[in-house]
C-alpha atoms as a PDB file:
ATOM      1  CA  UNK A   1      -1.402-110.394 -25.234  1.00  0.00           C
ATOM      2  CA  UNK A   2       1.384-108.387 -26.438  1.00  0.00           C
ATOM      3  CA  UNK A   3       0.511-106.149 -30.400  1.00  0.00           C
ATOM      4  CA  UNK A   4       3.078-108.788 -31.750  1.00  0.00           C
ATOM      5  CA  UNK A   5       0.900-111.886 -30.445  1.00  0.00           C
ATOM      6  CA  UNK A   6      -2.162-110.132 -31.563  1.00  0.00           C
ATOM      7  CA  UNK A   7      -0.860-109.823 -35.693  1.00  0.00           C
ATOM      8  CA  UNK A   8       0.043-113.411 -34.984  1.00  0.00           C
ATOM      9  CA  UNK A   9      -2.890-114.508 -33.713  1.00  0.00           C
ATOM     10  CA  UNK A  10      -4.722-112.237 -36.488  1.00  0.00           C
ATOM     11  CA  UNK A  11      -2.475-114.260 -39.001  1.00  0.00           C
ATOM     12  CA  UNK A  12      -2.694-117.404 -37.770  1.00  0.00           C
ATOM     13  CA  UNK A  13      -6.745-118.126 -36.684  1.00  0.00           C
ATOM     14  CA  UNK A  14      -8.315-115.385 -38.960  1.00  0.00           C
ATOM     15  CA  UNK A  15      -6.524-114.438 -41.820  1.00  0.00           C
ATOM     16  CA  UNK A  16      -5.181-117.719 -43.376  1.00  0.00           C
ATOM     17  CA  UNK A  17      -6.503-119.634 -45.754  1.00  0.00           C
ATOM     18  CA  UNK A  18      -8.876-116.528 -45.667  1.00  0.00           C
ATOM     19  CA  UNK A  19      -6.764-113.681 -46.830  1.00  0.00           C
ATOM     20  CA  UNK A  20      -2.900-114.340 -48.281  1.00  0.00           C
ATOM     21  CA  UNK A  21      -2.287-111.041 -48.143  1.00  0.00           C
ATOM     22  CA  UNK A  22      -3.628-109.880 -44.890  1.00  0.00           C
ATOM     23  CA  UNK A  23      -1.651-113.281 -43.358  1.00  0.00           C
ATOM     24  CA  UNK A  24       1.417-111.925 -44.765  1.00  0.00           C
ATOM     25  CA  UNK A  25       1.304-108.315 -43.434  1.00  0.00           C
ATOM     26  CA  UNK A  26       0.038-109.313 -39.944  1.00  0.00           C
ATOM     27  CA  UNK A  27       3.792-111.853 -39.748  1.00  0.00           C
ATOM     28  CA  UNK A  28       5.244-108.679 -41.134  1.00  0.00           C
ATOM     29  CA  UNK A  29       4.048-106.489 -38.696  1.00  0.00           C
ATOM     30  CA  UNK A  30       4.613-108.785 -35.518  1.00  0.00           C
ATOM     31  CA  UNK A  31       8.159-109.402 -36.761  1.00  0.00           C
ATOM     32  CA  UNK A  32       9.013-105.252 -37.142  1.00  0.00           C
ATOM     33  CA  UNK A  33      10.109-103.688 -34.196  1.00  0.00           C
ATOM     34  CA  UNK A  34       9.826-100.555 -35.798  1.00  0.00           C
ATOM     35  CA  UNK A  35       6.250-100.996 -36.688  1.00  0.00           C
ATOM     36  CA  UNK A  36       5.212-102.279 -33.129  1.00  0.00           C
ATOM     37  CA  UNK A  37       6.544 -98.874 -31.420  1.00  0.00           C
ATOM     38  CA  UNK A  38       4.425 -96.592 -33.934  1.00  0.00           C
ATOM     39  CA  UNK A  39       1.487 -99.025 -33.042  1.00  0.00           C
ATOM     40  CA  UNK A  40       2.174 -97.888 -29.260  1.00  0.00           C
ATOM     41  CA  UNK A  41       1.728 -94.305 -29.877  1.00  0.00           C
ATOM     42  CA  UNK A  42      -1.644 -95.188 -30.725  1.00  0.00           C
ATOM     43  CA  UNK A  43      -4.656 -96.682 -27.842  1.00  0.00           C
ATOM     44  CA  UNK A  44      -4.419-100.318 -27.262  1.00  0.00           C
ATOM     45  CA  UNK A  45      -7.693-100.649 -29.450  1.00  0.00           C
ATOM     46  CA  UNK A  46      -6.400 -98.492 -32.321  1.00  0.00           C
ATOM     47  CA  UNK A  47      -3.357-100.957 -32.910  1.00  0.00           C
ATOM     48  CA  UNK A  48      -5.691-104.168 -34.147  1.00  0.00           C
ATOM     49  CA  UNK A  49      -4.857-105.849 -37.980  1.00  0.00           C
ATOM     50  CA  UNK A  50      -7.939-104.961 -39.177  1.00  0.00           C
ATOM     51  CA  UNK A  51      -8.321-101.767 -38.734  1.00  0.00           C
ATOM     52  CA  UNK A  52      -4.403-100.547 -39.388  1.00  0.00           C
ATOM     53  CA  UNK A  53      -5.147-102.524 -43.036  1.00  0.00           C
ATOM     54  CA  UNK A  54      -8.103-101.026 -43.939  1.00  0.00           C
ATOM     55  CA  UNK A  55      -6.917 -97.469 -42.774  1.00  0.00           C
ATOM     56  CA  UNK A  56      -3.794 -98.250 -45.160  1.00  0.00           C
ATOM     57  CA  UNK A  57      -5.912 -99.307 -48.436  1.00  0.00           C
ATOM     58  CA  UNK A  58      -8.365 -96.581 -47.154  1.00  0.00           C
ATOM     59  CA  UNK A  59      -5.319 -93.694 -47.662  1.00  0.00           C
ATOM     60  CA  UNK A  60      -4.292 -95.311 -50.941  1.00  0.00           C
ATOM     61  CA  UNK A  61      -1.752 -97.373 -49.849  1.00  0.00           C
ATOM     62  CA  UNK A  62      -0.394-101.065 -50.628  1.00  0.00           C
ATOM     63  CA  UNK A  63      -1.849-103.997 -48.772  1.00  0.00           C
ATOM     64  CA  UNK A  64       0.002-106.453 -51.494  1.00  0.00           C
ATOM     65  CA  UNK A  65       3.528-106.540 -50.571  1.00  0.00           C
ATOM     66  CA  UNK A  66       4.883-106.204 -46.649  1.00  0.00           C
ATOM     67  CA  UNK A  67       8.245-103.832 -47.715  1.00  0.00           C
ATOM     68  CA  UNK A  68       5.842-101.440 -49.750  1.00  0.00           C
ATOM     69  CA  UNK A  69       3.299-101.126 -46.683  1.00  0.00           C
ATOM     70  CA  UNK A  70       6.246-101.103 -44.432  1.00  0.00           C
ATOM     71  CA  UNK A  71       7.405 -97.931 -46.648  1.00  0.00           C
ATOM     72  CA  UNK A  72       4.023 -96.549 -46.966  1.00  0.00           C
ATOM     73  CA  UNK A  73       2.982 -96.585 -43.321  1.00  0.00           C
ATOM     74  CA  UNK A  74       6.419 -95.609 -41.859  1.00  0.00           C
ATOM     75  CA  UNK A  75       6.833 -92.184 -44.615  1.00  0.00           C
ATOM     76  CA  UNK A  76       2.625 -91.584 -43.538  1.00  0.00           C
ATOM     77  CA  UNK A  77       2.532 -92.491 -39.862  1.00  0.00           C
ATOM     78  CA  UNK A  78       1.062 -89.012 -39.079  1.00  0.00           C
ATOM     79  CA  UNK A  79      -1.964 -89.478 -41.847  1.00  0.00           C
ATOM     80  CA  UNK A  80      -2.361 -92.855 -40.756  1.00  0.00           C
ATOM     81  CA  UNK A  81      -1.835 -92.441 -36.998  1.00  0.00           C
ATOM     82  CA  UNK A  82      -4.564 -89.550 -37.334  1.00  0.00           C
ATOM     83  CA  UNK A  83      -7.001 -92.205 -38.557  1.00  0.00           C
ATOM     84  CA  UNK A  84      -6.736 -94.685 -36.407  1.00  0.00           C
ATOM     85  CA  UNK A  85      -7.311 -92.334 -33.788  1.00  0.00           C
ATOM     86  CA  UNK A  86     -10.884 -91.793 -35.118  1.00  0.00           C
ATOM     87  CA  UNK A  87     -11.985 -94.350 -37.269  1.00  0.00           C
ATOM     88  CA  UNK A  88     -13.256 -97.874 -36.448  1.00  0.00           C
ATOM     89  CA  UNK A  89     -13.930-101.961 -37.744  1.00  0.00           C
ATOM     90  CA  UNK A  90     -17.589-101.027 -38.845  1.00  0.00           C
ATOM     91  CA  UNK A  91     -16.927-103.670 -41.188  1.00  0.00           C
ATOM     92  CA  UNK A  92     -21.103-104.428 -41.438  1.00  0.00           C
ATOM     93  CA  UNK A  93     -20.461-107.585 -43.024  1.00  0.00           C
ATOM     94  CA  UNK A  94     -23.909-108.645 -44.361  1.00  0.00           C
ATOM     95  CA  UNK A  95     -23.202-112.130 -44.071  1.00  0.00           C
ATOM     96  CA  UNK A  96     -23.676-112.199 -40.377  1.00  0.00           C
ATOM     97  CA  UNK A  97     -27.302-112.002 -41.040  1.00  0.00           C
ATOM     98  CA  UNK A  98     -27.023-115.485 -42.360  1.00  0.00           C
ATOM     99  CA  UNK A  99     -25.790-116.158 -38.216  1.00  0.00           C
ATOM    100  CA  UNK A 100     -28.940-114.281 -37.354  1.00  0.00           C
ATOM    101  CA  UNK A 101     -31.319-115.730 -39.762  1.00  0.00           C
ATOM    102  CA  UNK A 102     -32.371-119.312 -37.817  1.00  0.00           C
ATOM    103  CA  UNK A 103     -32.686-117.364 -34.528  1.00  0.00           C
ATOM    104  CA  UNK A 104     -34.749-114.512 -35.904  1.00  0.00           C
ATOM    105  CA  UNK A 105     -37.393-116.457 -38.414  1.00  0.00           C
ATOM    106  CA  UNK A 106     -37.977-118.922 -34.441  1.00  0.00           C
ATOM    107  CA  UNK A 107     -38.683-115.511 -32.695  1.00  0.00           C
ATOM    108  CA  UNK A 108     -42.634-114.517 -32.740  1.00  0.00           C
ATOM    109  CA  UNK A 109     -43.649-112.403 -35.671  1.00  0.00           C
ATOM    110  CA  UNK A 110     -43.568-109.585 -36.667  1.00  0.00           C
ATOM    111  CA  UNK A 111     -39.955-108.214 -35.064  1.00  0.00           C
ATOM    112  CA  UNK A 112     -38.565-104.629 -33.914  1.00  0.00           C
ATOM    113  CA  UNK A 113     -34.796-104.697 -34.693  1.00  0.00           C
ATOM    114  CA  UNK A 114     -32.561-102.555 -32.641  1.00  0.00           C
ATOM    115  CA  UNK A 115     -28.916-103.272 -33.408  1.00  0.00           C
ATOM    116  CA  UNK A 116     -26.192-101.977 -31.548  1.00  0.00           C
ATOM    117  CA  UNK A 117     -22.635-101.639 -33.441  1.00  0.00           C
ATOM    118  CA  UNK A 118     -24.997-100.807 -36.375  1.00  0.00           C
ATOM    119  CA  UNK A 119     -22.363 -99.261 -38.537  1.00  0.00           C
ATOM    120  CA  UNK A 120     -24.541 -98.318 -41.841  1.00  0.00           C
ATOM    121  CA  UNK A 121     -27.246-100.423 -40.659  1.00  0.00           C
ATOM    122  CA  UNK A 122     -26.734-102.841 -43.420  1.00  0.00           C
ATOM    123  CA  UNK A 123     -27.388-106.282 -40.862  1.00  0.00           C
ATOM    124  CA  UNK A 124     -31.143-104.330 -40.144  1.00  0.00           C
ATOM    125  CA  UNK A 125     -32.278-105.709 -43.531  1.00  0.00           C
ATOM    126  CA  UNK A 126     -32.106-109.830 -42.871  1.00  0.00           C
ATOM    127  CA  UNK A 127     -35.729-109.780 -44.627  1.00  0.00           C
ATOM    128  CA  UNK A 128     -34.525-108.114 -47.823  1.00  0.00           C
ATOM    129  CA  UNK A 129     -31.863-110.757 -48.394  1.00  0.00           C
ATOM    130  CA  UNK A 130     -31.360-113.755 -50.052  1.00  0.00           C
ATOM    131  CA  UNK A 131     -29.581-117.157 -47.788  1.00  0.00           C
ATOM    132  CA  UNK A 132     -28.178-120.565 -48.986  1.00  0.00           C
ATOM    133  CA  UNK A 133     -27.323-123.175 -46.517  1.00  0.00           C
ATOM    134  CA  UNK A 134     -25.870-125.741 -48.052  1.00  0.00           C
ATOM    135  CA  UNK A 135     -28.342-127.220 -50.233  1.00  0.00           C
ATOM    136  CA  UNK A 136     -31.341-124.640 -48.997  1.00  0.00           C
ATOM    137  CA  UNK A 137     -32.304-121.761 -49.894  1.00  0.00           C
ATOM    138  CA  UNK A 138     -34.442-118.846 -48.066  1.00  0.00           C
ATOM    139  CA  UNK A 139     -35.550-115.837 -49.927  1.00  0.00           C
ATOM    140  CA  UNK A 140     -35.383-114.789 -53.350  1.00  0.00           C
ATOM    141  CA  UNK A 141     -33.731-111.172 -53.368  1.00  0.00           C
ATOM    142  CA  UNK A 142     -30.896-109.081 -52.682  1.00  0.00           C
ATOM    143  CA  UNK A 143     -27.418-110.717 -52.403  1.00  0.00           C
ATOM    144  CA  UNK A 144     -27.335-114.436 -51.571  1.00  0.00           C
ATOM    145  CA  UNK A 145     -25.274-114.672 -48.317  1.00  0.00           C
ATOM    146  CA  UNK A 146     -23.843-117.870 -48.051  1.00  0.00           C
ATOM    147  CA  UNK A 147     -23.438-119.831 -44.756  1.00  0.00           C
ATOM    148  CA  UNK A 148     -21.761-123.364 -44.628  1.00  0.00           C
ATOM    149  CA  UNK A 149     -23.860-124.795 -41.629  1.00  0.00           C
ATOM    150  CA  UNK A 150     -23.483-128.075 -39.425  1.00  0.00           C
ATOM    151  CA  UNK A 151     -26.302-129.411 -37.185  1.00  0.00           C
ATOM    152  CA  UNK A 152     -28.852-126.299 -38.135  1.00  0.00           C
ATOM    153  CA  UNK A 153     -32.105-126.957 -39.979  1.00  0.00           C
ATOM    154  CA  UNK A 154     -32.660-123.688 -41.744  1.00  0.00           C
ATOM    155  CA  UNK A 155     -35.531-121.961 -41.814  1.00  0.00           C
ATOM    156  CA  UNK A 156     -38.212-121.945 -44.347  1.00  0.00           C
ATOM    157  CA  UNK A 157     -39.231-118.517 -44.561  1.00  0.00           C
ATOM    158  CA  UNK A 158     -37.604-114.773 -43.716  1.00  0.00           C
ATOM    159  CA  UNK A 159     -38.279-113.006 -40.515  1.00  0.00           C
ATOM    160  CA  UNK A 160     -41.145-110.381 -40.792  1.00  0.00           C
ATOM    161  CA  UNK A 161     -39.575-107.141 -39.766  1.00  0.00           C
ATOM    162  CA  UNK A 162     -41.535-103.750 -38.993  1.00  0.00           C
ATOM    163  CA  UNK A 163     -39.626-101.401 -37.604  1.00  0.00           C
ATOM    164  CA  UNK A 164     -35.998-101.092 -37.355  1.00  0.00           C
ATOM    165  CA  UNK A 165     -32.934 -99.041 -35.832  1.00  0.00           C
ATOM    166  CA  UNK A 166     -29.606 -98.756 -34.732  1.00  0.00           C
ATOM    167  CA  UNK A 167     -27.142 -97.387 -32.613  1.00  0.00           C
ATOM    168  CA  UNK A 168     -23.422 -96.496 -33.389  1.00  0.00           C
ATOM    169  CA  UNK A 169     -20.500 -94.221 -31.794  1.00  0.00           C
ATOM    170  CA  UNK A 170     -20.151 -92.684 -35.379  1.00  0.00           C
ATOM    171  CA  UNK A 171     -23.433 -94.278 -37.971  1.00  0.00           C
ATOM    172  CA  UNK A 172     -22.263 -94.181 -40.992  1.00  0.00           C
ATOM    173  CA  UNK A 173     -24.504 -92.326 -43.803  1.00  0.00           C
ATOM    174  CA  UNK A 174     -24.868 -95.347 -46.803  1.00  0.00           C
ATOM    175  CA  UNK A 175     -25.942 -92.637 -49.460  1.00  0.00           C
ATOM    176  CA  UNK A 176     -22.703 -91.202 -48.446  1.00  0.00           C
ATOM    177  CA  UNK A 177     -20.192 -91.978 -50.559  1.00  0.00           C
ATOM    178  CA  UNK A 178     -17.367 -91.375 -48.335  1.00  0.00           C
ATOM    179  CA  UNK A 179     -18.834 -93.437 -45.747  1.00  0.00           C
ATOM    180  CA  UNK A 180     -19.361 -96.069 -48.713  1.00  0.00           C
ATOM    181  CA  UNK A 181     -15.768 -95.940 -49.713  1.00  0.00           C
ATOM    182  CA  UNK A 182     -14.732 -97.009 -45.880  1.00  0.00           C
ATOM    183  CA  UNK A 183     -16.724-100.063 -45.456  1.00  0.00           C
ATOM    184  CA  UNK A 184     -15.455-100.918 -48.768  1.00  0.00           C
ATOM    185  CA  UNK A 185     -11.760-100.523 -47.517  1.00  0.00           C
ATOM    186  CA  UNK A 186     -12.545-102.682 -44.381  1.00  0.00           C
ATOM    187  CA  UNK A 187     -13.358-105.329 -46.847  1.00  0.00           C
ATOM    188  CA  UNK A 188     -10.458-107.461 -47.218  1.00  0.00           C
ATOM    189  CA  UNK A 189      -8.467-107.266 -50.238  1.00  0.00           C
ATOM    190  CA  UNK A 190      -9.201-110.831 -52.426  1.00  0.00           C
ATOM    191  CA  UNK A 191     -12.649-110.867 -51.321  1.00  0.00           C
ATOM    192  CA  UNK A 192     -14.389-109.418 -54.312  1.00  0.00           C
ATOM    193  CA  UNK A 193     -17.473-111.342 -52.956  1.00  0.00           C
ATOM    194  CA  UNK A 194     -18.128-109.478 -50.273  1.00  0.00           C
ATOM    195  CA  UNK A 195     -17.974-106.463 -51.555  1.00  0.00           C
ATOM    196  CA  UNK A 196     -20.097-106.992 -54.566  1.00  0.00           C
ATOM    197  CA  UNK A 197     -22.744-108.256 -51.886  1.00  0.00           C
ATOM    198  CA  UNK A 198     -21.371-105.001 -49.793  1.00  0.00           C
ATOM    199  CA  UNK A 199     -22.592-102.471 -52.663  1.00  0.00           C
ATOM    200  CA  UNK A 200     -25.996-104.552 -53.249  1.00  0.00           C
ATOM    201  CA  UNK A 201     -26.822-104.446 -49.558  1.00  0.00           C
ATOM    202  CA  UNK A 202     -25.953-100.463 -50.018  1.00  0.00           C
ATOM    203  CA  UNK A 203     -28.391-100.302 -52.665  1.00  0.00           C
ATOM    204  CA  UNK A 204     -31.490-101.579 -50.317  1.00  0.00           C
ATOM    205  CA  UNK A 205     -30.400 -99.890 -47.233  1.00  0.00           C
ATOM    206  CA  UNK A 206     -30.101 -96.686 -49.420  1.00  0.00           C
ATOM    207  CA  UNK A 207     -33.275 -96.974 -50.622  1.00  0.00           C
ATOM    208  CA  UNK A 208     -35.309 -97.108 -46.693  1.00  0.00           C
ATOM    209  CA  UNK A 209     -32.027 -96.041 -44.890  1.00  0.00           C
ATOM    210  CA  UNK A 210     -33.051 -97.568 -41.035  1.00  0.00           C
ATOM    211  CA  UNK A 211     -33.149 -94.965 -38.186  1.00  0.00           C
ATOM    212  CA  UNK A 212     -29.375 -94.659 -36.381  1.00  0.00           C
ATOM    213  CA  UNK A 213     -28.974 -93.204 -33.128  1.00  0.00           C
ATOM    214  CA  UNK A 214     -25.418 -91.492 -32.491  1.00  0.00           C
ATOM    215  CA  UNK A 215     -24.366 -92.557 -28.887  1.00  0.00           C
ATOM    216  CA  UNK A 216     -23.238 -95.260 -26.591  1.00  0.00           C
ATOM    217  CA  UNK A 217     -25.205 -98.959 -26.814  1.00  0.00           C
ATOM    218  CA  UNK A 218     -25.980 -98.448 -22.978  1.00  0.00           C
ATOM    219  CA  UNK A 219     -27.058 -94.671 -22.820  1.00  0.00           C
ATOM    220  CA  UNK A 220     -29.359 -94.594 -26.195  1.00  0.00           C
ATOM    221  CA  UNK A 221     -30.744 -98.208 -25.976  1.00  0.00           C
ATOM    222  CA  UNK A 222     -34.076 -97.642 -23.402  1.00  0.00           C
ATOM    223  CA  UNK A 223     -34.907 -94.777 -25.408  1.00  0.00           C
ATOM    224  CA  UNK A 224     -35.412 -96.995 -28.795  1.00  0.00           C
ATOM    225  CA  UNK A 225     -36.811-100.071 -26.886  1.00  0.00           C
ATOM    226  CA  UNK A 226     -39.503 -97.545 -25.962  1.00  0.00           C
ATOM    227  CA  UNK A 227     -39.991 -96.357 -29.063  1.00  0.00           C
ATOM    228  CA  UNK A 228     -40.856 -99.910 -30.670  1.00  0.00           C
ATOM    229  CA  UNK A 229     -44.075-101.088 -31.858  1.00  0.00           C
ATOM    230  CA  UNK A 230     -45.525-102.557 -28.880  1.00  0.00           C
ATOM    231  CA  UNK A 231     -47.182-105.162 -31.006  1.00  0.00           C
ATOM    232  CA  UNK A 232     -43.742-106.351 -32.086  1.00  0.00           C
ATOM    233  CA  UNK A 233     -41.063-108.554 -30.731  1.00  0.00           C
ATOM    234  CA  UNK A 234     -38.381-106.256 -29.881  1.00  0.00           C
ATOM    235  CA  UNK A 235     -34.663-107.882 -30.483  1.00  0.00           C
ATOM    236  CA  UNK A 236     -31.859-106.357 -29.724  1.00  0.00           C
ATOM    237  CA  UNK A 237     -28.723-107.735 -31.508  1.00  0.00           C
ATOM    238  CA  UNK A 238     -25.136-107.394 -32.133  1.00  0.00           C
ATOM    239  CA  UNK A 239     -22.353-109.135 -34.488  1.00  0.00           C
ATOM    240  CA  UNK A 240     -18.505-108.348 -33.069  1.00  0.00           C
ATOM    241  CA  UNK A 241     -18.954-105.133 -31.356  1.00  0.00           C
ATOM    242  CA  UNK A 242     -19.003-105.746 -27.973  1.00  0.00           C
ATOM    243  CA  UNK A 243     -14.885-106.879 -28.150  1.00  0.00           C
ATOM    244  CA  UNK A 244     -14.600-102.832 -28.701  1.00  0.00           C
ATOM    245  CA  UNK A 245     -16.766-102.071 -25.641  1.00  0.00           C
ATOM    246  CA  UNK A 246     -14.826-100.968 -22.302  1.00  0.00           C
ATOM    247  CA  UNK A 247     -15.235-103.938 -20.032  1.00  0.00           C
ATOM    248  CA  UNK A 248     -17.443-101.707 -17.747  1.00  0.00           C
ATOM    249  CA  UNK A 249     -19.563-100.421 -20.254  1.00  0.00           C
ATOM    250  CA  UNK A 250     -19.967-104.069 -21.336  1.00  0.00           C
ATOM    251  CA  UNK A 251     -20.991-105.410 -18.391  1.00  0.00           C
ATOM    252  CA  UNK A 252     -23.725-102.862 -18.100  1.00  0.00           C
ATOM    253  CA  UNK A 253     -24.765-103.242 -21.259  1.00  0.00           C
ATOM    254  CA  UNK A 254     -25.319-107.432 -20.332  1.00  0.00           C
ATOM    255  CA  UNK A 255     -26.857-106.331 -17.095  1.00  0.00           C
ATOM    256  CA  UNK A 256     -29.229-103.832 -19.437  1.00  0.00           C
ATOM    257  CA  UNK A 257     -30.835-106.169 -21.425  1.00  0.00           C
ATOM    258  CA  UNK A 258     -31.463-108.438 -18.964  1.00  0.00           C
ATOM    259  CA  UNK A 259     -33.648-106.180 -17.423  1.00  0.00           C
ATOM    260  CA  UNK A 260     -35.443-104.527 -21.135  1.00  0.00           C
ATOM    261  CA  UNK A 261     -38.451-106.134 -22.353  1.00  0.00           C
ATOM    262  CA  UNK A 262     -36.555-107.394 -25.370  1.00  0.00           C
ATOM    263  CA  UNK A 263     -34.565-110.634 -27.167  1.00  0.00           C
ATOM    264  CA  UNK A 264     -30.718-110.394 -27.269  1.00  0.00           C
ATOM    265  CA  UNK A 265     -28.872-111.944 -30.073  1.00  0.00           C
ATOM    266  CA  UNK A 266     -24.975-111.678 -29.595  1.00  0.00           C
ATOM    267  CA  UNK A 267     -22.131-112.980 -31.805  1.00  0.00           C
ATOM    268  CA  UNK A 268     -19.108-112.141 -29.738  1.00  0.00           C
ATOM    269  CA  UNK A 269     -15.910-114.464 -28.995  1.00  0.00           C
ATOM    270  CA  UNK A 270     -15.786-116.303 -25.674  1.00  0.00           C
ATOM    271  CA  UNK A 271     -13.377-114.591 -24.459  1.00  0.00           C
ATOM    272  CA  UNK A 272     -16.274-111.035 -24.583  1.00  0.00           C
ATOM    273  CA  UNK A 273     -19.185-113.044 -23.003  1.00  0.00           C
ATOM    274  CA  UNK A 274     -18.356-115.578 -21.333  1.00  0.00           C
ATOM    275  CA  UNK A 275     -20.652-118.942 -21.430  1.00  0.00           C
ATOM    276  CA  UNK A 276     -20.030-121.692 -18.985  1.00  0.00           C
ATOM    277  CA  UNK A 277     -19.562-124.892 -20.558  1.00  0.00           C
ATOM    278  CA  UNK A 278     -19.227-124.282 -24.018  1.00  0.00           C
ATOM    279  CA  UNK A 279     -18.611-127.292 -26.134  1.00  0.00           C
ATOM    280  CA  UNK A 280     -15.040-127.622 -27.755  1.00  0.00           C
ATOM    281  CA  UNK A 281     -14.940-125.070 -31.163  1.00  0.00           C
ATOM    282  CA  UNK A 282     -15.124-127.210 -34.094  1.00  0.00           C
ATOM    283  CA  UNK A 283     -11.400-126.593 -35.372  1.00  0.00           C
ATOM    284  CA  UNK A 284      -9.213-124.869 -32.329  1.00  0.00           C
ATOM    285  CA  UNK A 285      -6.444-123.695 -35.163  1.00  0.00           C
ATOM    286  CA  UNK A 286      -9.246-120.909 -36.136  1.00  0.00           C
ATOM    287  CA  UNK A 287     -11.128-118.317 -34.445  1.00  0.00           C
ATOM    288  CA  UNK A 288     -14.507-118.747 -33.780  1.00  0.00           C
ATOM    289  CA  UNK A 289     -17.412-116.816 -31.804  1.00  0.00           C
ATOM    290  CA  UNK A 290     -20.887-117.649 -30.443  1.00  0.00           C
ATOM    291  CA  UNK A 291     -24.048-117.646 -31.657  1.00  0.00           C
ATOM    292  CA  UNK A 292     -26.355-116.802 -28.402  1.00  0.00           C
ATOM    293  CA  UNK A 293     -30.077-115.653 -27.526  1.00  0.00           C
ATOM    294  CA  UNK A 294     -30.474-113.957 -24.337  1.00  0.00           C
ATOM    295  CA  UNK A 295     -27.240-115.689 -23.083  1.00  0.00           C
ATOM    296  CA  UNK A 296     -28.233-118.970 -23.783  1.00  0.00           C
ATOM    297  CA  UNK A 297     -25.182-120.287 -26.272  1.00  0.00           C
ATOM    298  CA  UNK A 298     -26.844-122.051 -29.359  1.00  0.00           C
ATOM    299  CA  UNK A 299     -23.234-122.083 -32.176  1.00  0.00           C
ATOM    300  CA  UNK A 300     -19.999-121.363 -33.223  1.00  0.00           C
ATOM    301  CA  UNK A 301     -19.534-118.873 -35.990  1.00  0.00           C
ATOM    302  CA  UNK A 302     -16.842-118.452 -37.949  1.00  0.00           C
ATOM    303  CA  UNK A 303     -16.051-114.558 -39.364  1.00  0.00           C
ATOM    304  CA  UNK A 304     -18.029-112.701 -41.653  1.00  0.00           C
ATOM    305  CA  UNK A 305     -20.771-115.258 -41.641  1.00  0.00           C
ATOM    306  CA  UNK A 306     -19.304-118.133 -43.708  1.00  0.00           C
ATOM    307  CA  UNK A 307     -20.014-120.896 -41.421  1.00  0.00           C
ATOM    308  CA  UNK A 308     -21.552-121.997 -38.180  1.00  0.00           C
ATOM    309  CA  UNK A 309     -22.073-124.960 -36.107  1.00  0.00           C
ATOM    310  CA  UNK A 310     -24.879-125.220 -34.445  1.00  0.00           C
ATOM    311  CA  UNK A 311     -25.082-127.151 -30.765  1.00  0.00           C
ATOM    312  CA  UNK A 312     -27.986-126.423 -29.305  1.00  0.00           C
ATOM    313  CA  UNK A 313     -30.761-128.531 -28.980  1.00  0.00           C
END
């Protein structure tokens, strides 16, 4: 897929009907030659939507208007080529633990969570939260994530969790408030939702900030399965990170916990882990990923948590 099919595709099964204004800059983009050919001085991962918007908004600039970001990002390219070099979509949208929720309160109690992509750690909490399905509700604290869901009975209690950690290329420090100010800037630019669930999540994970191991998933992850409470179910899970794994490093990673004495929850697209078989995505117009345990495919989960279809029996 070429950068200009990737804005498209960004525009067209992510960002409408979701985000006017990130629909409008990703047709911008894909249409501007100019654009494109900075985007190639960059590596291939560096270029995605996501993170050239939120580096934008992140530097000050305007996300509102395609000629103004045009202007901005063509007069800052150096500032703005310099971060995408470094930074990264640690988006740590808290409502993925509403995709996590039905998997982790079936799992035997209590749990060990090791995440991997942790960002800030903010998805380690899932017991600290509160979740509405539709006409149920689980837990009475913290934000209310809220998860449109087909075919899922939700659970009627949280997950028990005693011990948690995470791993990261670069954790971010919540009681940082630089850090703070970048997950806010990831968060897309009408959804004042998110990130007034975004600074309440901040607030618990500030206050028992979860243990987060600098290094790569495959290289750090025996060490903290080890490390767990024996007397604990140890899961391992992840929510889009694995799509900014090298394929190599991804494979071993799969290979990994297959072999650890652990769970493995994965929301990744089909086209990251492939599962044989899949039933057909409940609306092929948007882009969906699955909902798995220890590779066994269970729904479809559409981004940042707000819906999900379950399949499995």
């Amino acid at each position: 897929m070429s950068v200009a099919d990737w804005y498209l595709d960004f525009a067209d099964r992510q960002a409408r009907g979701v985000s006017p204004a990130y629909e409008r800059l990703a047709r911008a983009v894909a249409a501007d030659d100019d654009l494109l050919t900075l985007l190639e001085a960059v590596p291939l991962a560096k270029r995605q939507p996501n993170l050239l918007f939120a580096v934008v908004r992140w530097l000050g600039g305007p996300v509102g208007e395609p000629g103004e970001f045009r202007s901005f990002v063509t007069a800052e390219w150096t500032r703005v080529a310099a971060e995408l070099r470094v930074r990264a979509t640690q988006t740590n949208e808290t409502g993925r633990s509403a995709l996590l929720l039905p998997v982790l309160a079936a799992l035997p109690q209590p749990l060990a969570l090791i995440e991997v992509g942790a960002s800030a750690g903010l998805n380690l909490h899932p017991d600290r939260y509160t979740y509405r399905y539709g006409d149920a509700t689980v837990g009475s604290t913290g934000p209310v994530l809220e998860c449109a869901a087909a075919g899922l009975t939700p659970p009627t209690g949280l997950p028990r969790v005693v011990w948690r950690a995470g791993i990261d290329l670069n954790p971010l420090d919540i009681t940082s408030a630089a850090d703070r100010s970048w997950l806010e800037a990831l968060v897309w630019p009408e959804h004042e939702h998110r990130r007034e669930r975004l600074r309440a999540a901040a607030a618990i994970a500030a206050a028992d900030p979860p243990r987060l191991v600098r290094g790569d998933l495959v290289d750090e992850l025996p060490a903290l399965v080890a490390a767990a409470p024996p007397e604990a179910t140890t899961v391992v899970f992840g929510t889009s990170v694995l799509y900014q794994v090298p394929a190599d490093r991804r494979r071993a990673f799969v290979a990994l916990v297959g072999e650890l004495p652990v769970r493995w929850i994965s929301v990744e697209g089909s086209d990251v882990l492939s599962f044989p078989g899949l039933p057909p995505s409940p609306d092929d117009s948007r882009h969906h990923n699955v909902l798995a345990l220890d590779g066994r495919p269970l729904a479809w989960t559409e981004g940042h948590g707000r819906a999900m279809t379950w399949f499995a029996g």
